[in-house]
Protein backbone atom coordinates (compact mmCIF):
# COMPACT_ATOMS: atom_id res chain seq x y z
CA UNK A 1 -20.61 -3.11 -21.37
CA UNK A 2 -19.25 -6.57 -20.87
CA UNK A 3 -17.46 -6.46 -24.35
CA UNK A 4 -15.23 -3.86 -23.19
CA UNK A 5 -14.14 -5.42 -19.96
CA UNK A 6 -12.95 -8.65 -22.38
CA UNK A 7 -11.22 -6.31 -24.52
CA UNK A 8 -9.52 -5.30 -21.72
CA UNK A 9 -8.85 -8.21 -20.00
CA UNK A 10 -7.41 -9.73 -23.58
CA UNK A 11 -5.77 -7.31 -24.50
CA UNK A 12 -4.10 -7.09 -20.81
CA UNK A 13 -3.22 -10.86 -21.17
CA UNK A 14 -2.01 -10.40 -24.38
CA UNK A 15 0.19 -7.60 -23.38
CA UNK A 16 1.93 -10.30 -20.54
CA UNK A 17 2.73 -12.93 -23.20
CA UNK A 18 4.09 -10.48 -25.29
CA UNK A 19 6.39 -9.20 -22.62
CA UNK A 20 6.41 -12.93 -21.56
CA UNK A 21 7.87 -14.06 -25.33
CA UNK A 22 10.05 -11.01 -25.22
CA UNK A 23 11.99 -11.61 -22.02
CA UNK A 24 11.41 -15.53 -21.13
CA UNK A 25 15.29 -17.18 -20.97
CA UNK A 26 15.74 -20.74 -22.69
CA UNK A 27 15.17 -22.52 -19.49
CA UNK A 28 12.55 -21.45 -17.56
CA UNK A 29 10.39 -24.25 -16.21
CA UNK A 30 12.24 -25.38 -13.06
CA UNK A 31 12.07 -21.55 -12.46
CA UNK A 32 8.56 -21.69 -12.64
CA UNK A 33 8.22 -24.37 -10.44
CA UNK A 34 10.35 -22.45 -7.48
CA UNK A 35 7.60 -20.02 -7.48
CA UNK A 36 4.60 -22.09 -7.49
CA UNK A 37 6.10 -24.49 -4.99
CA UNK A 38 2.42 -25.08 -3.23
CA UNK A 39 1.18 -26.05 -6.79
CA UNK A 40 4.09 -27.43 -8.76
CA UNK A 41 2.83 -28.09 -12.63
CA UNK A 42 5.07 -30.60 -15.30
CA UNK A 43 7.11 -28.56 -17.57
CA UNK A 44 5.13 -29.93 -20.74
CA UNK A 45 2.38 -28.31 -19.22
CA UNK A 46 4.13 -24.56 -18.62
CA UNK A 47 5.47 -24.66 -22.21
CA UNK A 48 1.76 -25.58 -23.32
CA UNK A 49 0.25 -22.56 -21.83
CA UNK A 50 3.06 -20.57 -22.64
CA UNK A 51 2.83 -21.68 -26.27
CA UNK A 52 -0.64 -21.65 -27.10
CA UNK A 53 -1.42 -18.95 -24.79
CA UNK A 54 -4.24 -21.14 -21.95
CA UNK A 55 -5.57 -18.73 -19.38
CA UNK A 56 -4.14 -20.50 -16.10
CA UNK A 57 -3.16 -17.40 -14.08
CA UNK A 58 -1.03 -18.83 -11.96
CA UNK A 59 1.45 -20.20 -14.08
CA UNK A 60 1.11 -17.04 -16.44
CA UNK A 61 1.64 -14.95 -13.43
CA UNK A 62 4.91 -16.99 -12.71
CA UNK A 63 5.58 -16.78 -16.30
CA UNK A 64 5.80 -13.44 -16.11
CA UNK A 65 7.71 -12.84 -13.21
CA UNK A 66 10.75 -14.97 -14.15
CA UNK A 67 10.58 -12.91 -17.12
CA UNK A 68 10.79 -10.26 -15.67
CA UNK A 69 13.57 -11.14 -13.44
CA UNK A 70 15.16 -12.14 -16.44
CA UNK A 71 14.61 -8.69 -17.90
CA UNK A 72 16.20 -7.28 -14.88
CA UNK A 73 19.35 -9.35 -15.14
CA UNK A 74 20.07 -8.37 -18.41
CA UNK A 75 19.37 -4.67 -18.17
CA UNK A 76 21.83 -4.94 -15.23
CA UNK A 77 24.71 -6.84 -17.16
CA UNK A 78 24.69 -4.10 -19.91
């Protein structure tokens, strides 16, 4: 039973840096940093986990939302 809870959960991480690769702009790490303002990480370190895909949820989850704010932005231009 456990194997198909981490298919899940990989496959559901997988999905957000696929959407995350899709939809990140060119300069995103200062972006980042607004939203984990408690917690701020250096930029080497958001384009590592970004890159070689690390499981630190919160800067995923921030990944992801400037991505998809980025996402937004563009749909709206068009």
């Amino acid at each position: 039973m456990g194997k198909t809870i981490r298919r899940y959960h990989k496959k559901k991480i997988d999905d957000q840096f696929d959407f995350i690769d899709t939809w990140l702009p060119p300069h995103y790490t200062a972006s980042v940093n607004l939203i984990l303002k408690e917690k701020p990480k250096d930029p080497e370190y958001i384009r590592r986990v970004k890159n070689r895909r690390m499981i630190d949820t919160p800067v995923i989850d921030a990944l992801y939302k400037v991505s998809l704010f980025n996402k937004i932005q563009v749909e709206n231009e068009s």
